[in-house]
Protein backbone atom coordinates (compact mmCIF):
# COMPACT_ATOMS: atom_id res chain seq x y z
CA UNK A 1 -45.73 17.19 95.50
CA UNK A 2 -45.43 20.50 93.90
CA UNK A 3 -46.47 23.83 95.48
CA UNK A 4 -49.57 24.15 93.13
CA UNK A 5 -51.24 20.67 93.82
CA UNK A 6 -49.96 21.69 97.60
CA UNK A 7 -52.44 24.58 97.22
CA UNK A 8 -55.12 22.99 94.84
CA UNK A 9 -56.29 20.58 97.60
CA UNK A 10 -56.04 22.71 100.55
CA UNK A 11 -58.99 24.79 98.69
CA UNK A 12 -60.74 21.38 98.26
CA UNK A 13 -60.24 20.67 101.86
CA UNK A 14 -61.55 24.26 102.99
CA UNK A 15 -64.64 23.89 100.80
CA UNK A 16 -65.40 21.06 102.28
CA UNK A 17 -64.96 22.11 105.70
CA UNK A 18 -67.30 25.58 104.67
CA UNK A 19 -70.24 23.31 103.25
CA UNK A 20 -73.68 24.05 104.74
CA UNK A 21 -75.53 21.58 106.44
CA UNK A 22 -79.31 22.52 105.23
CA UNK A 23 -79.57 20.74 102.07
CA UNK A 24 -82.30 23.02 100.64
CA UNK A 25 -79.22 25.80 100.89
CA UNK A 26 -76.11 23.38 100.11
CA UNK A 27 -73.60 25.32 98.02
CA UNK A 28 -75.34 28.58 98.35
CA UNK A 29 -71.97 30.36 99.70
CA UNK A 30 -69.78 28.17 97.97
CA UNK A 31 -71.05 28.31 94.27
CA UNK A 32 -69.28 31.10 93.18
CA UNK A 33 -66.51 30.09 94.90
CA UNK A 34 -66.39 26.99 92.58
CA UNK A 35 -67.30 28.01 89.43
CA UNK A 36 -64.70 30.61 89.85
CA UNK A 37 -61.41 28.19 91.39
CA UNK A 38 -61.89 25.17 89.56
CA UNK A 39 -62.83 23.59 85.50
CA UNK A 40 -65.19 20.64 85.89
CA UNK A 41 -64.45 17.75 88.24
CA UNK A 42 -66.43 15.17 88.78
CA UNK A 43 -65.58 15.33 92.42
CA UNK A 44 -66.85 18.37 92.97
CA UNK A 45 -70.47 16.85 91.38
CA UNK A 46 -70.19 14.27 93.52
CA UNK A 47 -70.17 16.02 96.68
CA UNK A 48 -72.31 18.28 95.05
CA UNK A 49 -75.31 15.54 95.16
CA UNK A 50 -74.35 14.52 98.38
CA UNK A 51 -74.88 17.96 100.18
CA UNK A 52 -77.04 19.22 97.91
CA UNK A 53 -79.54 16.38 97.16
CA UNK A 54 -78.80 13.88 99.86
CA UNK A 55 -78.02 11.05 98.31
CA UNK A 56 -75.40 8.89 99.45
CA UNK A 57 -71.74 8.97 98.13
CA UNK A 58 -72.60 5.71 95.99
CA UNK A 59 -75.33 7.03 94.29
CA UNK A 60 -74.02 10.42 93.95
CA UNK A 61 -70.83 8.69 92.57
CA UNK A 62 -73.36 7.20 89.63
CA UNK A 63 -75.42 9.73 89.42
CA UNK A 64 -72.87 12.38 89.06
CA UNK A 65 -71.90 11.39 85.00
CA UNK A 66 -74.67 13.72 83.77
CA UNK A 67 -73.37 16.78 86.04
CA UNK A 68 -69.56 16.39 85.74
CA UNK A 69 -69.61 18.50 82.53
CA UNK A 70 -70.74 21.94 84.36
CA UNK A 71 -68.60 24.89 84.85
CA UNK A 72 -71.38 26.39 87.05
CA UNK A 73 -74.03 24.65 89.35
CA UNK A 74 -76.29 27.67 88.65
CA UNK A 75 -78.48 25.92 86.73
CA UNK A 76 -79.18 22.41 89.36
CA UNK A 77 -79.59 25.51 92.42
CA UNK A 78 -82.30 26.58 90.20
CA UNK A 79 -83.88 23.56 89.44
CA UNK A 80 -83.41 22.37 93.02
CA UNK A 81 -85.03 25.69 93.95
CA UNK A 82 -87.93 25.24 91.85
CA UNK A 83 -88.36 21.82 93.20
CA UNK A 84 -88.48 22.76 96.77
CA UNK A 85 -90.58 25.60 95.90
CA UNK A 86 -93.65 24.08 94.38
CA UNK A 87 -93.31 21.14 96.99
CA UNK A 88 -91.73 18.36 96.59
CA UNK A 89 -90.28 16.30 99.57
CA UNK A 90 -86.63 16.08 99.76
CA UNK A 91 -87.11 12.31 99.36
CA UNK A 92 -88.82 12.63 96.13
CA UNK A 93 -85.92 15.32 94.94
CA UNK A 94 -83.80 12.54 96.27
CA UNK A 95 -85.28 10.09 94.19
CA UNK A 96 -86.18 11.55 91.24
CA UNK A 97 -82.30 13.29 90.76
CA UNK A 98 -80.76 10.16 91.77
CA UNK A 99 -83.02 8.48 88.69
CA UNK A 100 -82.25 11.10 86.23
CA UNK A 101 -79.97 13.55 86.96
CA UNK A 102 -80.24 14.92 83.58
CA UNK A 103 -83.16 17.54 85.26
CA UNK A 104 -80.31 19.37 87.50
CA UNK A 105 -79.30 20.67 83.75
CA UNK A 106 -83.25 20.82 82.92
CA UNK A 107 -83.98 24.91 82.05
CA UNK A 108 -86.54 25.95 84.64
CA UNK A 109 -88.75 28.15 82.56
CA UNK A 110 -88.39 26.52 79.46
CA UNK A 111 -89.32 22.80 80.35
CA UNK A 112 -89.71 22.43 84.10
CA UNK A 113 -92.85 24.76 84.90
CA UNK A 114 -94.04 24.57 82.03
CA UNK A 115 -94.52 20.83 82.23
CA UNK A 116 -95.77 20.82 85.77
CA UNK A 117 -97.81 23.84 85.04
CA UNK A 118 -99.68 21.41 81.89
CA UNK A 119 -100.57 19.36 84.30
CA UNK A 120 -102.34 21.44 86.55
CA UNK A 121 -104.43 22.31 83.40
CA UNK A 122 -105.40 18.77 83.40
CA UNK A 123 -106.38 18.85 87.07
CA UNK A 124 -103.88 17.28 88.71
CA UNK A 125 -102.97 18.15 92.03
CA UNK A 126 -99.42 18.39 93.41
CA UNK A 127 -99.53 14.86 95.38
CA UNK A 128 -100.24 13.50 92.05
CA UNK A 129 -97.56 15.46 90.37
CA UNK A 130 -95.06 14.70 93.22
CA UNK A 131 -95.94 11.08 92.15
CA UNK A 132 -95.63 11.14 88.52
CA UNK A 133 -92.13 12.91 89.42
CA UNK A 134 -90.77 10.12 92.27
CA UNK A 135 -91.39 7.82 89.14
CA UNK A 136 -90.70 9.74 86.14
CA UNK A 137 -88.38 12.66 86.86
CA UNK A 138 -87.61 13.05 83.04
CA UNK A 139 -91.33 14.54 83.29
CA UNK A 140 -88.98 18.02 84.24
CA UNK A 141 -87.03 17.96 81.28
CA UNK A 142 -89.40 17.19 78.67
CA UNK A 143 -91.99 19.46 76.37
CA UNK A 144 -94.75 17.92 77.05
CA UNK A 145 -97.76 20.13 76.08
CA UNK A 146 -98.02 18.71 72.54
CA UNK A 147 -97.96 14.99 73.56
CA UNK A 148 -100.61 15.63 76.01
CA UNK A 149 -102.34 17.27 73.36
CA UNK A 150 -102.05 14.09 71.22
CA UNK A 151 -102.87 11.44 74.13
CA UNK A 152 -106.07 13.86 74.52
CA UNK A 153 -106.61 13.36 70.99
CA UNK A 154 -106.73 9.58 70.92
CA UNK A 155 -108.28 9.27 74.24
CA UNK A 156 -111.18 11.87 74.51
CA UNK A 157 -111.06 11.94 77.92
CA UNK A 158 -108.87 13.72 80.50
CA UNK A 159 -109.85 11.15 83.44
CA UNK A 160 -108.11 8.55 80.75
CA UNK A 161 -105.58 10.49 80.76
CA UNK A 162 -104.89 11.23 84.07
CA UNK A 163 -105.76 7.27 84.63
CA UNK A 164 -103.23 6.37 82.14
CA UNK A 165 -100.21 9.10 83.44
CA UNK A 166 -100.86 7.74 87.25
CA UNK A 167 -100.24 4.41 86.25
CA UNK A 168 -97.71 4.57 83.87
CA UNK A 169 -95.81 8.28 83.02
CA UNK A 170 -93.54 6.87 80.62
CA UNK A 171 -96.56 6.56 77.95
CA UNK A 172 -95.57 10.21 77.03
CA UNK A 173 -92.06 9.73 76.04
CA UNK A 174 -93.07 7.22 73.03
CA UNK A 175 -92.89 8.82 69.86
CA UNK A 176 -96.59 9.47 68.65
CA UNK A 177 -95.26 9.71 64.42
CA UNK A 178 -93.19 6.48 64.94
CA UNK A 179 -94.55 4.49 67.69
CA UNK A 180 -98.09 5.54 68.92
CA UNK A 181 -99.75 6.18 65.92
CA UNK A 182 -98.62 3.03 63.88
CA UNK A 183 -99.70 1.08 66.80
CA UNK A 184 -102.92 2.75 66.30
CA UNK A 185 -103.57 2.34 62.55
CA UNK A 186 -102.70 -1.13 62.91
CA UNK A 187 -105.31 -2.00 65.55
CA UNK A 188 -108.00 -0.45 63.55
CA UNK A 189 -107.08 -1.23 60.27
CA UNK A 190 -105.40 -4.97 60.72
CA UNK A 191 -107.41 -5.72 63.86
CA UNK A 192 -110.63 -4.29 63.12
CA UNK A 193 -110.59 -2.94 67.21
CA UNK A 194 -112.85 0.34 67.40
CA UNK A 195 -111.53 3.44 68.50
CA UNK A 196 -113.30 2.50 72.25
CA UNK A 197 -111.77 -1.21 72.15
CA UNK A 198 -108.27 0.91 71.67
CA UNK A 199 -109.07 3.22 74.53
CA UNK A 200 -109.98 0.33 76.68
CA UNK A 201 -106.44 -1.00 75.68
CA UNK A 202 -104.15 1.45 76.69
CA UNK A 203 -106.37 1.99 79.61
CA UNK A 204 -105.81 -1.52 80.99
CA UNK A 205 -102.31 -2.06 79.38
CA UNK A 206 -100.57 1.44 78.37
CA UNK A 207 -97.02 -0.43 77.84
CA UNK A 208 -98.99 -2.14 74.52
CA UNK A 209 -99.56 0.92 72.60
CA UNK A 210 -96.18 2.10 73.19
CA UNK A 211 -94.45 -0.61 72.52
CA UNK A 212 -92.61 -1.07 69.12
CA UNK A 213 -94.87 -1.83 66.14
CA UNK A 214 -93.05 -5.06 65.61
CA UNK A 215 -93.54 -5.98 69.46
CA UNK A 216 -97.72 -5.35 69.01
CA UNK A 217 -97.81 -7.58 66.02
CA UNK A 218 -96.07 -10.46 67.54
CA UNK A 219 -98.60 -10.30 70.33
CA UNK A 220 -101.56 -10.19 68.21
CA UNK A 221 -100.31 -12.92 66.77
CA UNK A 222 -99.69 -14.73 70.00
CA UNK A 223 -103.37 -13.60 70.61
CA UNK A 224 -104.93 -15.81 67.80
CA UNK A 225 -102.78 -18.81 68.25
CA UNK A 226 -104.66 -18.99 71.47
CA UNK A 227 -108.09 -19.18 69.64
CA UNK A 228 -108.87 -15.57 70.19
CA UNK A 229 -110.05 -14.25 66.73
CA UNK A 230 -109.60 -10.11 66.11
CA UNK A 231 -113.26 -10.20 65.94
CA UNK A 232 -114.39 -11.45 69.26
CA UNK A 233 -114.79 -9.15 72.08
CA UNK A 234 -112.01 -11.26 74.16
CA UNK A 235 -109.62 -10.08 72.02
CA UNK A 236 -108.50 -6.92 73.97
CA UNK A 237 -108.63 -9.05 76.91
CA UNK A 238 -106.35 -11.65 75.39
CA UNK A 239 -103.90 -9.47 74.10
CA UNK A 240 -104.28 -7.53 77.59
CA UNK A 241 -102.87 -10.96 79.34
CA UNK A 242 -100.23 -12.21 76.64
CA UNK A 243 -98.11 -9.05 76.85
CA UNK A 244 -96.64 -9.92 79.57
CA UNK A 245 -96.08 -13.58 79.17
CA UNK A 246 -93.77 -15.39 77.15
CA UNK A 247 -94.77 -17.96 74.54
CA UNK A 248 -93.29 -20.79 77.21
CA UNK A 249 -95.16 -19.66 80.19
CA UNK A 250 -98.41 -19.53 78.33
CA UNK A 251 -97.50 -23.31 77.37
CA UNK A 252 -97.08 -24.46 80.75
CA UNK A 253 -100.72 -23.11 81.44
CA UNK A 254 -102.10 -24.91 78.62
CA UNK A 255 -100.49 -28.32 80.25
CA UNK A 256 -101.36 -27.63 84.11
CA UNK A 257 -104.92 -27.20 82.74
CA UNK A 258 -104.46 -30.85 80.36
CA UNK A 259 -103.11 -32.09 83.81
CA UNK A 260 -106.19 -30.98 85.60
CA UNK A 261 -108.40 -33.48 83.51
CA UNK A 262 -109.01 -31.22 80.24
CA UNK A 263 -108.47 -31.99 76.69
CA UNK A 264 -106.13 -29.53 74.34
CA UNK A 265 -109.20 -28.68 72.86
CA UNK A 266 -110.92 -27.89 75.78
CA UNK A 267 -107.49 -26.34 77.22
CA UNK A 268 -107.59 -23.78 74.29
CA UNK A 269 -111.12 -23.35 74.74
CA UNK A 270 -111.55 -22.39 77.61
CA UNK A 271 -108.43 -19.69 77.24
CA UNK A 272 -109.90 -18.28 74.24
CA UNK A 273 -112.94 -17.46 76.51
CA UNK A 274 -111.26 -16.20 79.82
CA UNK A 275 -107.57 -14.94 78.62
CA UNK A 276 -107.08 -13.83 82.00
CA UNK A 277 -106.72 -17.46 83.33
CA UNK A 278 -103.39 -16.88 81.93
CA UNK A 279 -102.31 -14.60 84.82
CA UNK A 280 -104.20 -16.73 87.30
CA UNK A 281 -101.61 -19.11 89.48
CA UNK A 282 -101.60 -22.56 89.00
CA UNK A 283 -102.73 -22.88 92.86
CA UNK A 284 -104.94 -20.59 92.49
CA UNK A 285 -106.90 -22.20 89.52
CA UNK A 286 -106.93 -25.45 91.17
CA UNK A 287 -107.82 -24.55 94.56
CA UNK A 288 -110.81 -22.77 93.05
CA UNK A 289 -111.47 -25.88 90.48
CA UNK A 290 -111.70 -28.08 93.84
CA UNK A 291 -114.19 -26.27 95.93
CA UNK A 292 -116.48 -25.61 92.74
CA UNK A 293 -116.45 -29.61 91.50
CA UNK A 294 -116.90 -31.38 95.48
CA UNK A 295 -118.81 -28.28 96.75
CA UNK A 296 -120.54 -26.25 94.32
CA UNK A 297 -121.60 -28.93 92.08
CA UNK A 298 -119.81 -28.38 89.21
CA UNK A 299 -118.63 -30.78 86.75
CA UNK A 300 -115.82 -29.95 83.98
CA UNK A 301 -118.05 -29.80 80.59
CA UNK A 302 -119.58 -26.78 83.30
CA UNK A 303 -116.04 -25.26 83.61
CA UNK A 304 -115.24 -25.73 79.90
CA UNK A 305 -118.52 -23.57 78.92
CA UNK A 306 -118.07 -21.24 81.56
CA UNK A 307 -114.05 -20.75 82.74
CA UNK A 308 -114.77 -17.26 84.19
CA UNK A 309 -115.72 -19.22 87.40
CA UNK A 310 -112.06 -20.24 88.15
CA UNK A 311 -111.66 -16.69 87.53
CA UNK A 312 -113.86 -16.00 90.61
CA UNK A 313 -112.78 -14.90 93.92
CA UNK A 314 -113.19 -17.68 96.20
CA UNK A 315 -113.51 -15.72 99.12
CA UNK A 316 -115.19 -12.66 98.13
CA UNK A 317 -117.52 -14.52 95.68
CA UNK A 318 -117.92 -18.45 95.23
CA UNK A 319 -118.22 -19.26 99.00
CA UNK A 320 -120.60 -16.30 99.91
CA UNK A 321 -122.54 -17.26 97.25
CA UNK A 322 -122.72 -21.14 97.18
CA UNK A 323 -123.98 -20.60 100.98
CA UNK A 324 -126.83 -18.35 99.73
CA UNK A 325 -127.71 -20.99 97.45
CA UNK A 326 -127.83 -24.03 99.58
CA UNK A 327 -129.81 -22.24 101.83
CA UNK A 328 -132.42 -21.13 99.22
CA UNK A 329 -132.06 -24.71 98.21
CA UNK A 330 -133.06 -26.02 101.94
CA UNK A 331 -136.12 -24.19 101.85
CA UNK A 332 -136.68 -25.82 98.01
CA UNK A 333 -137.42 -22.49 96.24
CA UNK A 334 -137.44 -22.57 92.56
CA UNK A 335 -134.89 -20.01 92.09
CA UNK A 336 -132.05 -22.44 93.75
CA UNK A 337 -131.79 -24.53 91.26
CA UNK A 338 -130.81 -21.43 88.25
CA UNK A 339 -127.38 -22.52 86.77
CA UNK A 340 -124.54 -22.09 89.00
CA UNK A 341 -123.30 -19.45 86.63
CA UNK A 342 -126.54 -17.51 86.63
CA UNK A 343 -125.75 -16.93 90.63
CA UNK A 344 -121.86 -16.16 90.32
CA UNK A 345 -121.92 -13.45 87.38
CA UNK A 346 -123.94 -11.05 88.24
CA UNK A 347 -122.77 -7.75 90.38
CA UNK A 348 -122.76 -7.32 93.90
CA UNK A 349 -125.87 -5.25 94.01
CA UNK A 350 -127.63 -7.38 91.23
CA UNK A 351 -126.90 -10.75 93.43
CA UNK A 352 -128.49 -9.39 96.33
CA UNK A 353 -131.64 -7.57 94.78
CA UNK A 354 -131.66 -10.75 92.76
CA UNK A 355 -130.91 -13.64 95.30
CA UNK A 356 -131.43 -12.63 98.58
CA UNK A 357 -133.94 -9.23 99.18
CA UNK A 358 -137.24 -11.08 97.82
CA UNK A 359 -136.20 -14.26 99.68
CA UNK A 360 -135.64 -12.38 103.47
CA UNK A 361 -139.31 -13.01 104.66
CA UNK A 362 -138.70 -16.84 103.94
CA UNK A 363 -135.56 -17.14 105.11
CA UNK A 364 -135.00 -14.51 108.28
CA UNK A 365 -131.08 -13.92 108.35
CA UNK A 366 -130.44 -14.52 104.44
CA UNK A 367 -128.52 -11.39 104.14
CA UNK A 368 -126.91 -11.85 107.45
CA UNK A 369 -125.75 -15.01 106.49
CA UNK A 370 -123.93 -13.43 103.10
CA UNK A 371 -122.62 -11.09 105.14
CA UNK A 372 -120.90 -13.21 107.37
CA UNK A 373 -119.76 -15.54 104.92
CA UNK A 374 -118.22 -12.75 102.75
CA UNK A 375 -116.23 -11.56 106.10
CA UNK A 376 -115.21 -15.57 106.53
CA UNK A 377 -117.22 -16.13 109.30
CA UNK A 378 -118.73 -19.71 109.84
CA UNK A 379 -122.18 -20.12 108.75
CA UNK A 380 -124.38 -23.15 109.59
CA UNK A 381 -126.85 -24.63 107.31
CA UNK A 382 -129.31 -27.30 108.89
């Protein structure tokens, strides 16, 4: 081994032995020291993450292909500096560097304040940021002020937006001139969807309107095969449910429900006027169709017209409910014998200023009863 190489790793070995152990100040001394002795080596980014950024050697090991090319870590102190200093957790700089370690290189004036600093226009508050970041870190390195712009644009609402950026950050790296705003026209123009049935859209399903314009058109058309027509106000809901299921999946819900008693007809039917059943389980829908046939009273032409029972929470909704019912019914009031429907639609407050207040003085403990049967407590009707 030559004198040279003899001496090369000894100063590896020394700066190793000279890192500090408080990550927040890891490579403080030693940065100069560095940038000065040594051209880029991806060993040095390696152990660079590790002390710096605690991640493990693995991680830093993948991580470190974005970092290798420095000549200087000035630039990741700062942006680990900034991190620190406007609060993030050393678990979400963990997380978000070992995601995208492209934001060690991210300029701290330029991109990363201003970005966070956009969204504390919009109201957000740093737990909300710190979020956004643990799952999006390229939020640091982007330019983001005229996308948020745009979103507000489309949206008209800031509480959309922040709804939208909590539940899914990525939405602002599509490209508005080739993805978002195609995506847009179409839905208007070919769909006939309002701007508010668009909102409600990316509101429910963001990944939709920012996926490729070729991707959206498919669906649509996966939409209508089910029966859904552009025009009906399922639509959104349909298109909603298909996105994320294949064309075979959506096939094997169309036989469980022919295997459940139902015609194809009445199958596509009854899709076409609850999409969601589509993300229902099989157990699930069955369970439910059980209890509401040999309990409630149903029959299947009543499920066919109406499908947004097996929709229903059995717990929270068709049990509490059919017990309010049956004991109106033992007291033969009138009102017992509405269409099962009429009972299981209406809201929470509606049901019980509708079922249940004007019925207390005939029936002392109605709303007890509901009460106890919505907490699965055993209720007793004579």
């Amino acid at each position: 081994m030559s004198m040279s190489l003899c001496l090369f790793q000894g100063r590896i070995h020394c700066l190793r032995l000279s890192l500090p152990l408080n990550r927040s100040t890891a490579f403080a001394t030693s940065n100069n020291a560095l940038t000065q002795a040594s051209p880029p080596n991806p060993h040095f980014a390696v152990e660079y993450l590790v002390q710096s950024c605690g991640l493990s050697s693995d991680e830093a090991q993948r991580a470190s292909k974005h970092i290798q090319h420095l000549k200087s870590f000035d630039k990741p102190d700062a942006a680990l500096r900034f991190m620190r200093e406007i609060g993030l957790s050393e678990s979400v700089i963990r997380a978000a560097v070992f995601r995208d370690s492209h934001i060690l290189c991210s300029h701290v004036e330029k991109k990363m304040r201003p970005s966070v600093a956009c969204l504390k226009e919009l109201g957000f508050s740093m737990e909300e940021i710190s979020g956004i970041i643990f799952f999006w870190p390229r939020l640091l390195r982007c330019n983001i002020a005229t996308k948020l712009d745009s979103w507000l644009g489309i949206l008209g609402s800031v509480e959309y937006l922040s709804a939208i950026l909590k539940r899914q950050p990525r939405v602002i790296s599509s490209s508005f001139e080739k993805v978002i705003m195609p995506n847009f026209s179409f839905l208007q123009e070919q769909c006939g969807l309002s701007v508010r049935q668009i909102v409600r859209l990316i509101l429910t399903c963001p990944r939709l309107m920012t996926s490729r314009p070729e991707i959206l058109k498919m669906k649509v058309e996966e939409a209508e095969q089910l029966g859904v027509s552009r025009s009906t106000g399922t639509f959104v809901d349909a298109l909603n449910n298909v996105y994320f299921l294949s064309q075979s999946t959506i096939d094997a819900k169309l036989n469980f429900l022919r295997n459940l008693g139902f015609s194809h007809e009445e199958a596509t039917l009854m899709i076409s006027k609850a999409p969601p059943l589509l993300s229902r389980s099989e157990k699930t829908i069955g369970r439910t169709m059980e209890f509401l046939i040999n309990e409630a009273g149903c029959n299947k032409n009543d499920l066919v017209r109406n499908p947004c029972l097996l929709m229903y929470s059995l717990k929270n909704r068709l049990i509490p409910r059919c017990i309010v019912r049956k004991l109106l019914m033992s007291k033969e009031l009138p009102v017992a014998h509405r269409a099962l429907p009429t009972f299981m639609n209406p809201t929470e407050t509606n049901f019980v200023e509708k079922f249940i207040l004007p019925y207390e003085h005939v029936i002392p403990g109605l709303h007890q009863a509901y009460a106890d049967a919505f907490h699965g407590k055993i209720v007793e009707i004579e």
